[in-house]
C-alpha atoms as a PDB file:
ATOM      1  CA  UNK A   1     -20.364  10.800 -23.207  1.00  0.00           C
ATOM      2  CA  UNK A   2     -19.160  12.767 -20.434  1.00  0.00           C
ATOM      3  CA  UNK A   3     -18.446   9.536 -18.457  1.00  0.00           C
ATOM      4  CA  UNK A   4     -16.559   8.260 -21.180  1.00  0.00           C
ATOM      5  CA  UNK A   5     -14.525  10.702 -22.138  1.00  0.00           C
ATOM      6  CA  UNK A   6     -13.210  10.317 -18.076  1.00  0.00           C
ATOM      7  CA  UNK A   7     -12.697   6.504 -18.069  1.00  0.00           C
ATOM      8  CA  UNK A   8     -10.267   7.533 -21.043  1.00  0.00           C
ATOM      9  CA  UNK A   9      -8.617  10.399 -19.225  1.00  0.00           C
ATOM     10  CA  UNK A  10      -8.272   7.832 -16.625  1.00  0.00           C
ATOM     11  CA  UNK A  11      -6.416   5.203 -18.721  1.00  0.00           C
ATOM     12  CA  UNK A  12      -3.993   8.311 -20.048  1.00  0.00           C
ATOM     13  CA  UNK A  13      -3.203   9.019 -16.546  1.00  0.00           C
ATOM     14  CA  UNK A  14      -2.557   5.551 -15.697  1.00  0.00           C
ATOM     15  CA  UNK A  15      -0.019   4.952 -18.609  1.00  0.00           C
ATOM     16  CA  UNK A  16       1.964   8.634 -18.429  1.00  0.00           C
ATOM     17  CA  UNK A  17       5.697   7.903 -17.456  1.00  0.00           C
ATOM     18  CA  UNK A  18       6.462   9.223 -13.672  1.00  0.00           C
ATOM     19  CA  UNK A  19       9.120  11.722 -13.448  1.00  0.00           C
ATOM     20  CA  UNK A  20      10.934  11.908 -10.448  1.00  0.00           C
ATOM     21  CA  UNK A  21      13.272  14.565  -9.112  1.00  0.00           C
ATOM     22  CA  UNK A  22      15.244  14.663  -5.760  1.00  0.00           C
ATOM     23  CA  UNK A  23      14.301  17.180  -2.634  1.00  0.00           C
ATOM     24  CA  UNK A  24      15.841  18.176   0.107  1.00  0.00           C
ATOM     25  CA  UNK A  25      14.012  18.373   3.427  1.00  0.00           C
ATOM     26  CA  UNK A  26      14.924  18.497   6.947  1.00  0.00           C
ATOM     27  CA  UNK A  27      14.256  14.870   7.600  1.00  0.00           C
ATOM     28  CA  UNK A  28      16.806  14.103   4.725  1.00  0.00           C
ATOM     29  CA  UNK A  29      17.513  13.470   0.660  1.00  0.00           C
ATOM     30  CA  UNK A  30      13.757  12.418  -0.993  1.00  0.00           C
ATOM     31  CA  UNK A  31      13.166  10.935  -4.534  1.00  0.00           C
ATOM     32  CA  UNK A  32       9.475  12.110  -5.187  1.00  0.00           C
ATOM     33  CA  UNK A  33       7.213  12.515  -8.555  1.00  0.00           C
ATOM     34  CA  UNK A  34       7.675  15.241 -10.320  1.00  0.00           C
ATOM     35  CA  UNK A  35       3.816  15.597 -10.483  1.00  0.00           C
ATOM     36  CA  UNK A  36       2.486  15.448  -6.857  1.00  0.00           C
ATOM     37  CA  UNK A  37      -0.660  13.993  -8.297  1.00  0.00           C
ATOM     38  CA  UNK A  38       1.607  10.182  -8.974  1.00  0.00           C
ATOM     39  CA  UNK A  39       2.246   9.717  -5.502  1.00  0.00           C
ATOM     40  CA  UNK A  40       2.362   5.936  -4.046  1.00  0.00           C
ATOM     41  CA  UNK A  41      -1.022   5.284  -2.270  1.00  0.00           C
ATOM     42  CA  UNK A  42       1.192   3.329  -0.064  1.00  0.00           C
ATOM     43  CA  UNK A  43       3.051   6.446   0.712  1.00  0.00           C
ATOM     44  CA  UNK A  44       3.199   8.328   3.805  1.00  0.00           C
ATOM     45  CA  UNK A  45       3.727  12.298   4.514  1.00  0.00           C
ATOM     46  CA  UNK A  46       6.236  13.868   6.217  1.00  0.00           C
ATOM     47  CA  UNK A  47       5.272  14.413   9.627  1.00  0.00           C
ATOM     48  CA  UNK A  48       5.491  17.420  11.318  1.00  0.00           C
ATOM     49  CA  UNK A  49       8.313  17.848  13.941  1.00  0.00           C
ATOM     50  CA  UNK A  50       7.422  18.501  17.154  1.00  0.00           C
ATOM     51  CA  UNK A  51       9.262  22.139  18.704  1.00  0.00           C
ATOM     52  CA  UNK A  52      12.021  21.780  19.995  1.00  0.00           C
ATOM     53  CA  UNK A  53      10.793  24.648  22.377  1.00  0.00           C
ATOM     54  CA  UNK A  54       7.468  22.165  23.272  1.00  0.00           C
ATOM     55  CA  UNK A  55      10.246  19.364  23.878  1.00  0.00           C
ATOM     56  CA  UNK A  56      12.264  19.363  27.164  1.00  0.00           C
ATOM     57  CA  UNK A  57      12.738  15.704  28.023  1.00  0.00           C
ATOM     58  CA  UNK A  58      12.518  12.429  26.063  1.00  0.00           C
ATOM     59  CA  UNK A  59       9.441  11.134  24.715  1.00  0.00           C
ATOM     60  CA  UNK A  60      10.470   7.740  25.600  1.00  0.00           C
ATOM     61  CA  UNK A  61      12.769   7.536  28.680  1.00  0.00           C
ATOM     62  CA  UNK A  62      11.942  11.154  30.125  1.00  0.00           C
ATOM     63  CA  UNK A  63      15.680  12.127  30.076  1.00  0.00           C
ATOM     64  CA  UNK A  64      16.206  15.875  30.289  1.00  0.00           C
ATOM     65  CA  UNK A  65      17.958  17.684  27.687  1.00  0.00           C
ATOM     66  CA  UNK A  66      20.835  19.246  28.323  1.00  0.00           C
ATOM     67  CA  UNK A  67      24.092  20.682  26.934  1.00  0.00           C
ATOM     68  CA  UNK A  68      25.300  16.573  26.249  1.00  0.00           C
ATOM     69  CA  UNK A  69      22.024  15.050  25.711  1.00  0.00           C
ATOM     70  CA  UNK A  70      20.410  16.367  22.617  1.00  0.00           C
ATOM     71  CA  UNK A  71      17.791  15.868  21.189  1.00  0.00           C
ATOM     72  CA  UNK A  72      16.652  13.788  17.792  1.00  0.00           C
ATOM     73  CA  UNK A  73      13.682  13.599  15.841  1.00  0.00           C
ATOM     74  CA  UNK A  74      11.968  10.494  14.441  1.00  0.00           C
ATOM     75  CA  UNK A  75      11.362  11.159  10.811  1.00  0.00           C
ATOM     76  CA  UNK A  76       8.169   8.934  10.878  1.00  0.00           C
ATOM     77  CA  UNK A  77       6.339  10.349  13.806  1.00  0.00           C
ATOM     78  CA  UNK A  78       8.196  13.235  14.263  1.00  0.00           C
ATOM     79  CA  UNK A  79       8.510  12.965  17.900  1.00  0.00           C
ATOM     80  CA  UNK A  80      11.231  13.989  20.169  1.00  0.00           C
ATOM     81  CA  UNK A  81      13.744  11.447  21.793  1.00  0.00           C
ATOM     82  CA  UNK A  82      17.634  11.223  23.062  1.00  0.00           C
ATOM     83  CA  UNK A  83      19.701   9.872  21.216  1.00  0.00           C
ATOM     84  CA  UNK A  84      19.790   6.455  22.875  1.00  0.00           C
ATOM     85  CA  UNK A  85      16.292   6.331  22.010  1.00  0.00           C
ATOM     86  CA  UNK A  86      16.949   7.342  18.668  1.00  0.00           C
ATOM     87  CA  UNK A  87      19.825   5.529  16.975  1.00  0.00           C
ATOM     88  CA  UNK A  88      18.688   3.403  14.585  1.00  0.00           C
ATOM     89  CA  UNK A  89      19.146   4.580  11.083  1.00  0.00           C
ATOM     90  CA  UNK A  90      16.172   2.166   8.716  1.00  0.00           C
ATOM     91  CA  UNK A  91      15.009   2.708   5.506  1.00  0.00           C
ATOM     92  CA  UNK A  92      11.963   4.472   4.958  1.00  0.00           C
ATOM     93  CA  UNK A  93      10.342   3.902   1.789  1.00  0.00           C
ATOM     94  CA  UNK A  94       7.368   4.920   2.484  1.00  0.00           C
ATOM     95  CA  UNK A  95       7.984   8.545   2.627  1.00  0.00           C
ATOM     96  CA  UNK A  96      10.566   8.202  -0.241  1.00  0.00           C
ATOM     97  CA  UNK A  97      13.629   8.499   1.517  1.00  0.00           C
ATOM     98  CA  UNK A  98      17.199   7.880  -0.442  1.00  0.00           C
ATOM     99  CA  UNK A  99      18.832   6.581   2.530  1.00  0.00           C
ATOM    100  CA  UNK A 100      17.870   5.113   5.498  1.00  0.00           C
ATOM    101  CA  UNK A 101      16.943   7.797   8.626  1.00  0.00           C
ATOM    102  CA  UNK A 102      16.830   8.283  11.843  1.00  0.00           C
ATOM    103  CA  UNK A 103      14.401   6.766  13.132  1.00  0.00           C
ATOM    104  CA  UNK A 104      12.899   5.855  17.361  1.00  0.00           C
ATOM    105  CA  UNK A 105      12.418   2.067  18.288  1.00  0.00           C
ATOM    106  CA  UNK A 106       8.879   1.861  17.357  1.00  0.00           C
ATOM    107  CA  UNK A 107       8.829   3.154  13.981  1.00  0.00           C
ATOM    108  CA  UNK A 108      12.118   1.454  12.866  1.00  0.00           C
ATOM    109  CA  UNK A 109      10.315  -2.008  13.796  1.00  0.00           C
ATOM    110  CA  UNK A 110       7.236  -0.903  11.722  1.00  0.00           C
ATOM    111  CA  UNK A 111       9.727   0.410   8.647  1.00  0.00           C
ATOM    112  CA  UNK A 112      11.598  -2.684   8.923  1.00  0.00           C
ATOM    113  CA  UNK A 113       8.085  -4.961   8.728  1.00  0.00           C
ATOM    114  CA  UNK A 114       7.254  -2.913   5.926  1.00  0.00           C
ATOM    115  CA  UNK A 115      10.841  -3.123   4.061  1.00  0.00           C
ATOM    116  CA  UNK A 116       9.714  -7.467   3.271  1.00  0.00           C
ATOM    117  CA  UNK A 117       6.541  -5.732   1.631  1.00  0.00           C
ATOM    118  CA  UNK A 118       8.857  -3.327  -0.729  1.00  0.00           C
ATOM    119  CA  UNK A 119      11.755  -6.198  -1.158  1.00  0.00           C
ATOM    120  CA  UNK A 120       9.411  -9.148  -1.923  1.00  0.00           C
ATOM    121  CA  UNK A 121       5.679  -8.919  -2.313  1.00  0.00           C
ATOM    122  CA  UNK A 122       6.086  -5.669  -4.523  1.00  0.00           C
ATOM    123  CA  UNK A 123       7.758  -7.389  -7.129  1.00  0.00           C
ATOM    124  CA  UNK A 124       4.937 -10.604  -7.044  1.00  0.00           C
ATOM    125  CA  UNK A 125       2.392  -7.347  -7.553  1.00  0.00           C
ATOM    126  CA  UNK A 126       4.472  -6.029 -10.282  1.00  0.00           C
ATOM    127  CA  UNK A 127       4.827  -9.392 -11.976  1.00  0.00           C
ATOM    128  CA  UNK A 128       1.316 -10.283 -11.881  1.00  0.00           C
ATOM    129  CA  UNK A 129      -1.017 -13.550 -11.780  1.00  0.00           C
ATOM    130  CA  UNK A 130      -3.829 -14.814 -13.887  1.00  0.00           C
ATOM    131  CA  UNK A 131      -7.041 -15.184 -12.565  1.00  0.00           C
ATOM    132  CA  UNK A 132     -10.314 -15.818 -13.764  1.00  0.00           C
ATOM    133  CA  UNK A 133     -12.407 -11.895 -13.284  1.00  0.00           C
ATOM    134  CA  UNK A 134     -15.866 -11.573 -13.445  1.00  0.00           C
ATOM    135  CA  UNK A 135     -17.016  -8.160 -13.049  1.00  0.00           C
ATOM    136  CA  UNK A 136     -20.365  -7.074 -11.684  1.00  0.00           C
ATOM    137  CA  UNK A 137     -23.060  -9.564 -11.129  1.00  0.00           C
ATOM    138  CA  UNK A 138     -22.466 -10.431 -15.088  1.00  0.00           C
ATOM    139  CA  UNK A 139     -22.430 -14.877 -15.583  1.00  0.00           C
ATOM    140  CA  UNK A 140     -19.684 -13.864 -18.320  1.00  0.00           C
ATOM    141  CA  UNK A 141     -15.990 -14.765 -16.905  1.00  0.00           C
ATOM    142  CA  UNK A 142     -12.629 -14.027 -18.781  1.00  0.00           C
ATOM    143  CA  UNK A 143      -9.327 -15.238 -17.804  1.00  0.00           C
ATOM    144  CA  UNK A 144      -7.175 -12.451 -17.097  1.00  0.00           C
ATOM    145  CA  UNK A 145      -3.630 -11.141 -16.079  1.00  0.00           C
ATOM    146  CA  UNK A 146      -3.692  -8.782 -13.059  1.00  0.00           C
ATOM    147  CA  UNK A 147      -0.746  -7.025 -11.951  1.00  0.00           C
ATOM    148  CA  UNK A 148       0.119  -3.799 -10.138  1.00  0.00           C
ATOM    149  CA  UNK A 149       1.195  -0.979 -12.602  1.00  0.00           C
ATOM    150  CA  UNK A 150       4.818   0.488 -12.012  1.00  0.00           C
ATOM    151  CA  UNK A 151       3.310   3.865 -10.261  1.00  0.00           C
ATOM    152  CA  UNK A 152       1.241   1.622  -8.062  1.00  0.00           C
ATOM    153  CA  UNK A 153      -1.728   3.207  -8.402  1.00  0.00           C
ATOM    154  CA  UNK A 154      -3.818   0.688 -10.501  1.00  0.00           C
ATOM    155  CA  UNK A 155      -4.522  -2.399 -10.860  1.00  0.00           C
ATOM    156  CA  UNK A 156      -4.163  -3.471 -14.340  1.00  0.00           C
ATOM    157  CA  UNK A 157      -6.389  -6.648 -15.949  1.00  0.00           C
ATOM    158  CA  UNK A 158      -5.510  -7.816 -19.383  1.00  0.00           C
ATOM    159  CA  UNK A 159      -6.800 -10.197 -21.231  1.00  0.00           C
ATOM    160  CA  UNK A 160      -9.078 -10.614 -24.068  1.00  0.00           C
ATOM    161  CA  UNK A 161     -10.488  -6.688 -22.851  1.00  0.00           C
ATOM    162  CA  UNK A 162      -8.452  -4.189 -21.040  1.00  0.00           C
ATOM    163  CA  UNK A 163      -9.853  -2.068 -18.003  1.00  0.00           C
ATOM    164  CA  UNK A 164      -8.294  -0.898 -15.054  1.00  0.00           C
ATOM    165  CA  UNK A 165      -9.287  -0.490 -10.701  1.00  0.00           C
ATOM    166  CA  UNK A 166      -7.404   2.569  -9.141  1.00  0.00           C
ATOM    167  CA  UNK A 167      -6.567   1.418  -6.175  1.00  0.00           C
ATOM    168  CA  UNK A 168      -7.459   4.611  -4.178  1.00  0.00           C
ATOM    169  CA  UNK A 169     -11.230   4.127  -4.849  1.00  0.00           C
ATOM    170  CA  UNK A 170     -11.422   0.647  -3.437  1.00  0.00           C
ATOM    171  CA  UNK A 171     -13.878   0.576  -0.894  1.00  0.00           C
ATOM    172  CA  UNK A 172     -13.773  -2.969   0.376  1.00  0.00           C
ATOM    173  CA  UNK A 173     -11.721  -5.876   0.230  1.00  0.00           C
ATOM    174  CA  UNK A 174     -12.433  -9.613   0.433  1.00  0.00           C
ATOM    175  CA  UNK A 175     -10.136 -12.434   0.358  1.00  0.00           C
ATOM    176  CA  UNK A 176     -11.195 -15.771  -0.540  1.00  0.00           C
ATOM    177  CA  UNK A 177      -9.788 -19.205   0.706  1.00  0.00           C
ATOM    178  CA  UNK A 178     -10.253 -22.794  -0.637  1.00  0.00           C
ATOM    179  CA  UNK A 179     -13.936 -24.214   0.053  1.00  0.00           C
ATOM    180  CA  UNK A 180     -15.051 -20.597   0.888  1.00  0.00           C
ATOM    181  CA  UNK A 181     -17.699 -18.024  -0.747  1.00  0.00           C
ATOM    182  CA  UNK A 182     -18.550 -15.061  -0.048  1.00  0.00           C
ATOM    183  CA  UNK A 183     -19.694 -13.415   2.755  1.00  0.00           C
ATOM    184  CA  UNK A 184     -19.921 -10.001   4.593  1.00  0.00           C
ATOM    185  CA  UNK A 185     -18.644 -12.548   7.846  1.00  0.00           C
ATOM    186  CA  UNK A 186     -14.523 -12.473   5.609  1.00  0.00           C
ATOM    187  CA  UNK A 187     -14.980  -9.156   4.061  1.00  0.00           C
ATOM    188  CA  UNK A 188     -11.736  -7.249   5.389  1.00  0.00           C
ATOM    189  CA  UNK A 189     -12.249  -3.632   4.350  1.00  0.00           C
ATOM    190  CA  UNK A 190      -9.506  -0.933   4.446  1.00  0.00           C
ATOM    191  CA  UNK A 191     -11.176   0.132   8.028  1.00  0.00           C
ATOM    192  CA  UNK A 192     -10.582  -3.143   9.434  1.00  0.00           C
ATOM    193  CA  UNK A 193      -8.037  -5.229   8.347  1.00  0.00           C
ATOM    194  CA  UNK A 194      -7.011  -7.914  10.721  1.00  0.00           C
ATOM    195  CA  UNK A 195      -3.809 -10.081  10.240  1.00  0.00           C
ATOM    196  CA  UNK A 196      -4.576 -13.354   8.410  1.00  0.00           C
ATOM    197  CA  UNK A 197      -2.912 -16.840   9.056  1.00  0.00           C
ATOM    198  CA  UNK A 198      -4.154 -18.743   5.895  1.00  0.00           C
ATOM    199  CA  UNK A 199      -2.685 -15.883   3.961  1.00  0.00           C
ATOM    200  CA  UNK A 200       1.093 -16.322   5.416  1.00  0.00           C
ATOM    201  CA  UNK A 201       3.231 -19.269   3.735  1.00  0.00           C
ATOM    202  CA  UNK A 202       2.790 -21.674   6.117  1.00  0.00           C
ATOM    203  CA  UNK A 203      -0.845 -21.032   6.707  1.00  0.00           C
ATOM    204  CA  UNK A 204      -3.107 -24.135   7.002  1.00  0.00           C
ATOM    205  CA  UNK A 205      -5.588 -23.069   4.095  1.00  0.00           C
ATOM    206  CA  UNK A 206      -4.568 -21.216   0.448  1.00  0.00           C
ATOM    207  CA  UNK A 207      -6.258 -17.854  -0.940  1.00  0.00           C
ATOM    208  CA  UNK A 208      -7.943 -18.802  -3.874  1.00  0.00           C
ATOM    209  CA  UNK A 209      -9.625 -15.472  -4.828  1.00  0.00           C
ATOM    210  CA  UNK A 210     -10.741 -11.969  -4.267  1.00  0.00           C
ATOM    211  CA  UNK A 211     -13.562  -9.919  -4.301  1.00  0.00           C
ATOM    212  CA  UNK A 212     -13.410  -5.931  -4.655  1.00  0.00           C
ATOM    213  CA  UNK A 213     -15.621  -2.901  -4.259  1.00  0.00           C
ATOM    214  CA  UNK A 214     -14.948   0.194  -6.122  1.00  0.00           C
ATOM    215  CA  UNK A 215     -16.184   2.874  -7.859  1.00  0.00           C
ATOM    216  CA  UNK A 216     -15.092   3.729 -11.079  1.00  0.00           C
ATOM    217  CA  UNK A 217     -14.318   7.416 -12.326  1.00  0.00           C
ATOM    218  CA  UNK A 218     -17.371   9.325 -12.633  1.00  0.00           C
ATOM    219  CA  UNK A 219     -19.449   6.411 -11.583  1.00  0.00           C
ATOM    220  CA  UNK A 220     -22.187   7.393  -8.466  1.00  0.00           C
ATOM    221  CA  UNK A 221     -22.410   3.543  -7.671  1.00  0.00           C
ATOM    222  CA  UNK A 222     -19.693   1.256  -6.743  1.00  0.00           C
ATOM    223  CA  UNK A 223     -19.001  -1.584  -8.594  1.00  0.00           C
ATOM    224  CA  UNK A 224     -17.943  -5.600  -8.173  1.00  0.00           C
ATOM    225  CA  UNK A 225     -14.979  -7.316  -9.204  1.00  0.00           C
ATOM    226  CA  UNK A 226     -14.373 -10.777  -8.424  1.00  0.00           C
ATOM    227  CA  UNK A 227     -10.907 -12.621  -9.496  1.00  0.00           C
ATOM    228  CA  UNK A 228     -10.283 -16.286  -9.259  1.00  0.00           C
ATOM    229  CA  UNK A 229      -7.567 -18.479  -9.624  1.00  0.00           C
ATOM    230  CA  UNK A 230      -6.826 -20.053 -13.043  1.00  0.00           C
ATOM    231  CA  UNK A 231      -4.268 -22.631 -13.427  1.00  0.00           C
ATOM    232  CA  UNK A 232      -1.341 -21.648 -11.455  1.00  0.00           C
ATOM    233  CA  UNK A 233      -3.090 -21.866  -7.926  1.00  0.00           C
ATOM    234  CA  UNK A 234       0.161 -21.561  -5.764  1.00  0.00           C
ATOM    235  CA  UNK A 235       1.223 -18.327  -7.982  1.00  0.00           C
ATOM    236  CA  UNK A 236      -2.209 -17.213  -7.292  1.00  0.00           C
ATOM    237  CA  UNK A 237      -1.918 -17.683  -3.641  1.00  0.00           C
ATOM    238  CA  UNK A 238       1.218 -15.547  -3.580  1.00  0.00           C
ATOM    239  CA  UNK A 239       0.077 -12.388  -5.565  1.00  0.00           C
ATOM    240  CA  UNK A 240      -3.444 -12.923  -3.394  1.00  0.00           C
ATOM    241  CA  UNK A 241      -1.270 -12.548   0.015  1.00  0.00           C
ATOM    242  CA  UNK A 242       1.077  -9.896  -1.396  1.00  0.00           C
ATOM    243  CA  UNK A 243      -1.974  -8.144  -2.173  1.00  0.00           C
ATOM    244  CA  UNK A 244      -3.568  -8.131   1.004  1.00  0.00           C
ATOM    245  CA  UNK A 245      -0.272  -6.774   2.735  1.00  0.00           C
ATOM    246  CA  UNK A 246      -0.903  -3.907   0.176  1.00  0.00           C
ATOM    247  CA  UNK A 247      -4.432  -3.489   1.066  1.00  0.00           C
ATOM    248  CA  UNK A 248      -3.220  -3.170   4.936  1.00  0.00           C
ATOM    249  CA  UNK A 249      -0.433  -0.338   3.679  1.00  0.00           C
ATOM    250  CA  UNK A 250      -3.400   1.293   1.925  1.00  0.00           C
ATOM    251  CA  UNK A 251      -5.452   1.374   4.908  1.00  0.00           C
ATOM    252  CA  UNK A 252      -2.156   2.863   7.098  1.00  0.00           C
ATOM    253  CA  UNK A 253      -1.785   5.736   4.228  1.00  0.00           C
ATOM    254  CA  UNK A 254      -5.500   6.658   4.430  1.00  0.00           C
ATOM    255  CA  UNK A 255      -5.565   6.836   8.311  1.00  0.00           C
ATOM    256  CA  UNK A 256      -2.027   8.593   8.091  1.00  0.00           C
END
């Protein structure tokens, strides 16, 4: 009963509205949930700043600070640079930033990497794809819809039944190609996730699938989801690779 009574609480969370409000801080204007609990898992904290006091020279071209020179501070790492090593201004939505900040060469190239994620694949998440989901080791398949809800925090899969996967208590990851199966050889988990060719565009071989890992609310053992493409294959591909950029993200947020 107990266990029930969670997997509902769960589905209440997952459909509340998210409120947002705006904050200031000292790396600039924020748009964050009201309730700190609806957070992206794709988000990132505020770093700390290093002290100025700790910070005498550049921590890229070991220029000395002076009187002219000043100094800046990344707002992704939070390191401490001159200003010719900190000029670029790129959006940051990661950390929920209203307008793009200052940001050192490094982090601006990840943040603009990241910005194709938030402009493009986001929305294929959003939209969803259908796929055919068996869960567990059950022989019983049901087409489904899976999409990414609008607070990003679950993965929703409608069809003839309803349940949800919060993304947060995905253990493991496995894409699957065209003529492959399964096996612990392809399993990319959120502790190793290495860039994919057959996953980009032009790859030479299309993501037909994907197996999960996760343990459900108030659930000691994890459990098995496995999604394959019904009849819209190329569609499929698409929300496949836009979900295994997310996966990546999710491993970045955890190790952040």
């Amino acid at each position: 009963m107990w266990q029930k009574e969670k997997q509902l609480l769960a589905g209440k969370m997952s459909a509340l509205p998210d409120g947002k409000k705006l904050v200031r801080s000292p790396s600039g204007l924020r748009m964050v949930p009201e309730n700190g609990a609806f957070h992206s898992p794709f988000s990132l904290n505020e770093p700390q700043w290093v002290p100025d006091k700790e910070c005498a020279r550049c921590m890229q071209c070991d220029t000395k600070f002076d009187f002219i020179r000043r100094k800046h501070h990344c707002r992704r790492c939070g390191r401490c640079f001159c200003d010719k090593c900190c000029s670029k201004k790129v959006a940051l939505p990661r950390m929920c930033f209203v307008d793009p900040v200052r940001q050192c060469a490094q982090c601006s190239l990840a943040s603009q990497k990241e910005m194709e994620f938030y402009d493009k694949q986001l929305k294929v998440l959003l939209g969803g794809g259908s796929f055919v989901a068996t869960l567990g080791t059950s022989e019983k398949s049901e087409t489904m819809m899976c999409r990414l809800s609008n607070n990003h925090r679950y993965l929703f899969m409608d069809g003839e039944s309803h349940f949800e996967v919060e993304l947060s208590r995905i253990s493991s990851m496995q894409i699957l190609t065209d003529g492959s199966s399964p096996g612990e050889s392809d399993i990319h988990t959120y502790t190793s996730l290495p860039d994919t060719q057959y996953l980009s565009e032009g790859g030479t071989s299309r993501a037909s699938g994907m197996l999960l890992h996760y343990k459900p609310m108030g659930a000691q053992d994890a459990q098995q989801l496995k999604v394959e493409a019904a009849d819209d294959r190329k569609a499929a591909a698409l929300w496949l690779a836009a979900m295994h950029k997310a996966a990546k993200l999710l491993y970045e947020a955890r190790d952040h």
